[in-house]
C-alpha atoms as a PDB file:
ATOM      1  CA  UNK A   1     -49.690-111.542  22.562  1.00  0.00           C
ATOM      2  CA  UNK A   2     -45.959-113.118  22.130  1.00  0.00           C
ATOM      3  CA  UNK A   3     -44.669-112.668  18.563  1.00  0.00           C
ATOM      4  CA  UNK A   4     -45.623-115.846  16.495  1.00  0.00           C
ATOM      5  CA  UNK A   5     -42.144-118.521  15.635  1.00  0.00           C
ATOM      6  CA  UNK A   6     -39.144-119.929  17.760  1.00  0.00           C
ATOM      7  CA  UNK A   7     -38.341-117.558  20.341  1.00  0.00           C
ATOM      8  CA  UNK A   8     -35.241-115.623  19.573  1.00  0.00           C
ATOM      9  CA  UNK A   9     -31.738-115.437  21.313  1.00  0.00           C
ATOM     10  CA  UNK A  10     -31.546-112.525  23.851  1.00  0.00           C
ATOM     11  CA  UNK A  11     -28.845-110.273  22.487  1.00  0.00           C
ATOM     12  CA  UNK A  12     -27.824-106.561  24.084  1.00  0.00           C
ATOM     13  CA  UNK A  13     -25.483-104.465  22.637  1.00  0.00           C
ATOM     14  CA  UNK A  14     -24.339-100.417  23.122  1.00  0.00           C
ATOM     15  CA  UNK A  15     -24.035 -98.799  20.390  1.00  0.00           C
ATOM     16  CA  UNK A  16     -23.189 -95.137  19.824  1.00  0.00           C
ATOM     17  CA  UNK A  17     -25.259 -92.873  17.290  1.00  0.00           C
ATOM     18  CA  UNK A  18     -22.703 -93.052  14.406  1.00  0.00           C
ATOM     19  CA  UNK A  19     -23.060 -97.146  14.317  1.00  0.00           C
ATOM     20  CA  UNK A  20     -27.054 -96.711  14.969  1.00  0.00           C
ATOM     21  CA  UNK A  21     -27.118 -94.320  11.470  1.00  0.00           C
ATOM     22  CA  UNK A  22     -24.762 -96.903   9.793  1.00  0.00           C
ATOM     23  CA  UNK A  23     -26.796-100.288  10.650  1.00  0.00           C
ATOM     24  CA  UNK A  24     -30.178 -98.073   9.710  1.00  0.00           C
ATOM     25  CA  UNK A  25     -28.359 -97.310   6.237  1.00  0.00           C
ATOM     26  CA  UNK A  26     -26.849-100.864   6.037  1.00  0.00           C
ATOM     27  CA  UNK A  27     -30.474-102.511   7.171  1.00  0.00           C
ATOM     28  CA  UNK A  28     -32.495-100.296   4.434  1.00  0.00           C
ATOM     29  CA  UNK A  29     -30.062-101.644   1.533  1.00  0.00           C
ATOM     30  CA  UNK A  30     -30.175-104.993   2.494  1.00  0.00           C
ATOM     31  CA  UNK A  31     -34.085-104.756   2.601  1.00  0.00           C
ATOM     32  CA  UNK A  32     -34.479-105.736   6.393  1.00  0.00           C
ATOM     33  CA  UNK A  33     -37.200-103.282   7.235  1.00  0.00           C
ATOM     34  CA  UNK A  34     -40.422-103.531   9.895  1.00  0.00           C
ATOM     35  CA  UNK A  35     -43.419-103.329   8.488  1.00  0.00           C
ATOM     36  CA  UNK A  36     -44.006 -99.439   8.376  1.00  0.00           C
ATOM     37  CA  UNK A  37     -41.091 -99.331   6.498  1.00  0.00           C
ATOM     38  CA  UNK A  38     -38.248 -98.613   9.425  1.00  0.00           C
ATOM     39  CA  UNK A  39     -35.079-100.173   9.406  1.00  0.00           C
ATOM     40  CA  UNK A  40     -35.397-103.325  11.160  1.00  0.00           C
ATOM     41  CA  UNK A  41     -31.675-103.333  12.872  1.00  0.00           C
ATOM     42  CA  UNK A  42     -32.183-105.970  15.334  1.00  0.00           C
ATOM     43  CA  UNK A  43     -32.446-108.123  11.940  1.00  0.00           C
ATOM     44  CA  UNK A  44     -29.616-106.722  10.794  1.00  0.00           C
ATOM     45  CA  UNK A  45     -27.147-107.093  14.208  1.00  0.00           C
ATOM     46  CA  UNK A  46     -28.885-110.887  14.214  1.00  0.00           C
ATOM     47  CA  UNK A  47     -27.030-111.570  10.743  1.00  0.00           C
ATOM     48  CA  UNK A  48     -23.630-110.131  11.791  1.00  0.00           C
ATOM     49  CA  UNK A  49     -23.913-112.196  14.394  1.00  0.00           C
ATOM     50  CA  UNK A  50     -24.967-115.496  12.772  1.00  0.00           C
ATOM     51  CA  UNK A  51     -22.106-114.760  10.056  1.00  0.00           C
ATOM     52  CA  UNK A  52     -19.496-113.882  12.181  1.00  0.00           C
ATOM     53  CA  UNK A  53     -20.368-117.102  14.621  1.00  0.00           C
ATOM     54  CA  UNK A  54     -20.327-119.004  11.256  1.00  0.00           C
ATOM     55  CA  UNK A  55     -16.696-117.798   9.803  1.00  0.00           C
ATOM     56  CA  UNK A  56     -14.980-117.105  12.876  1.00  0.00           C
ATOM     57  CA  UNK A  57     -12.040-119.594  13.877  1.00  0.00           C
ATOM     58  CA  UNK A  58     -12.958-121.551  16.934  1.00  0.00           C
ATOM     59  CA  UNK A  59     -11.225-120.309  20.149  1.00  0.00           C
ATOM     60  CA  UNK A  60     -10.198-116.714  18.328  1.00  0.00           C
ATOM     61  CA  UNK A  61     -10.132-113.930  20.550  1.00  0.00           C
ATOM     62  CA  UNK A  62      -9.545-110.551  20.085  1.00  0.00           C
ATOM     63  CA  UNK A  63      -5.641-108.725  20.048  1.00  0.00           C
ATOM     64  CA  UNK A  64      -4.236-105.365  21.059  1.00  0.00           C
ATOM     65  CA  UNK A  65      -3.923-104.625  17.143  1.00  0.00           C
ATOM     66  CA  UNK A  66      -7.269-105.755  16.743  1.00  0.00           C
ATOM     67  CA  UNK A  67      -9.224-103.571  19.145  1.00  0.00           C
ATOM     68  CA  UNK A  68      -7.480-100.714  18.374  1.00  0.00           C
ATOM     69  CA  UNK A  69      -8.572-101.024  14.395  1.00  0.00           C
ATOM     70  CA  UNK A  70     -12.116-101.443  15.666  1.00  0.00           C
ATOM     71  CA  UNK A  71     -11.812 -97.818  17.434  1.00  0.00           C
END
């Protein structure tokens, strides 16, 4: 049975283990947890995404400098 409320944009991201143990630590403060307790961070990537959608300036894109502080 499909999950009750507005159907949710389709988001897909790779993430490596070190950002996987930092979104479950970041989910579990923030309180964004399933229902047996386990860090809900498909929540948690939703918000970053809603926020950074929100506050970014329109038409920024990324620079050199900036993807080489994100490594």
């Amino acid at each position: 049975m499909p999950r009750p409320g507005p159907r949710r944009a389709a988001t897909a991201l790779r993430l490596g283990d070190d950002i996987l143990m930092q979104l479950d630590e970041r989910a579990l403060l923030e309180e964004f947890v399933k229902g047996d307790g386990e860090p809900n961070r498909s929540d948690m990537i939703r918000l970053f995404v809603d926020y950074g959608l929100a506050t970014m300036p329109m038409n920024w894109r990324p620079t050199v400098d900036t993807l080489q502080k994100l490594r």
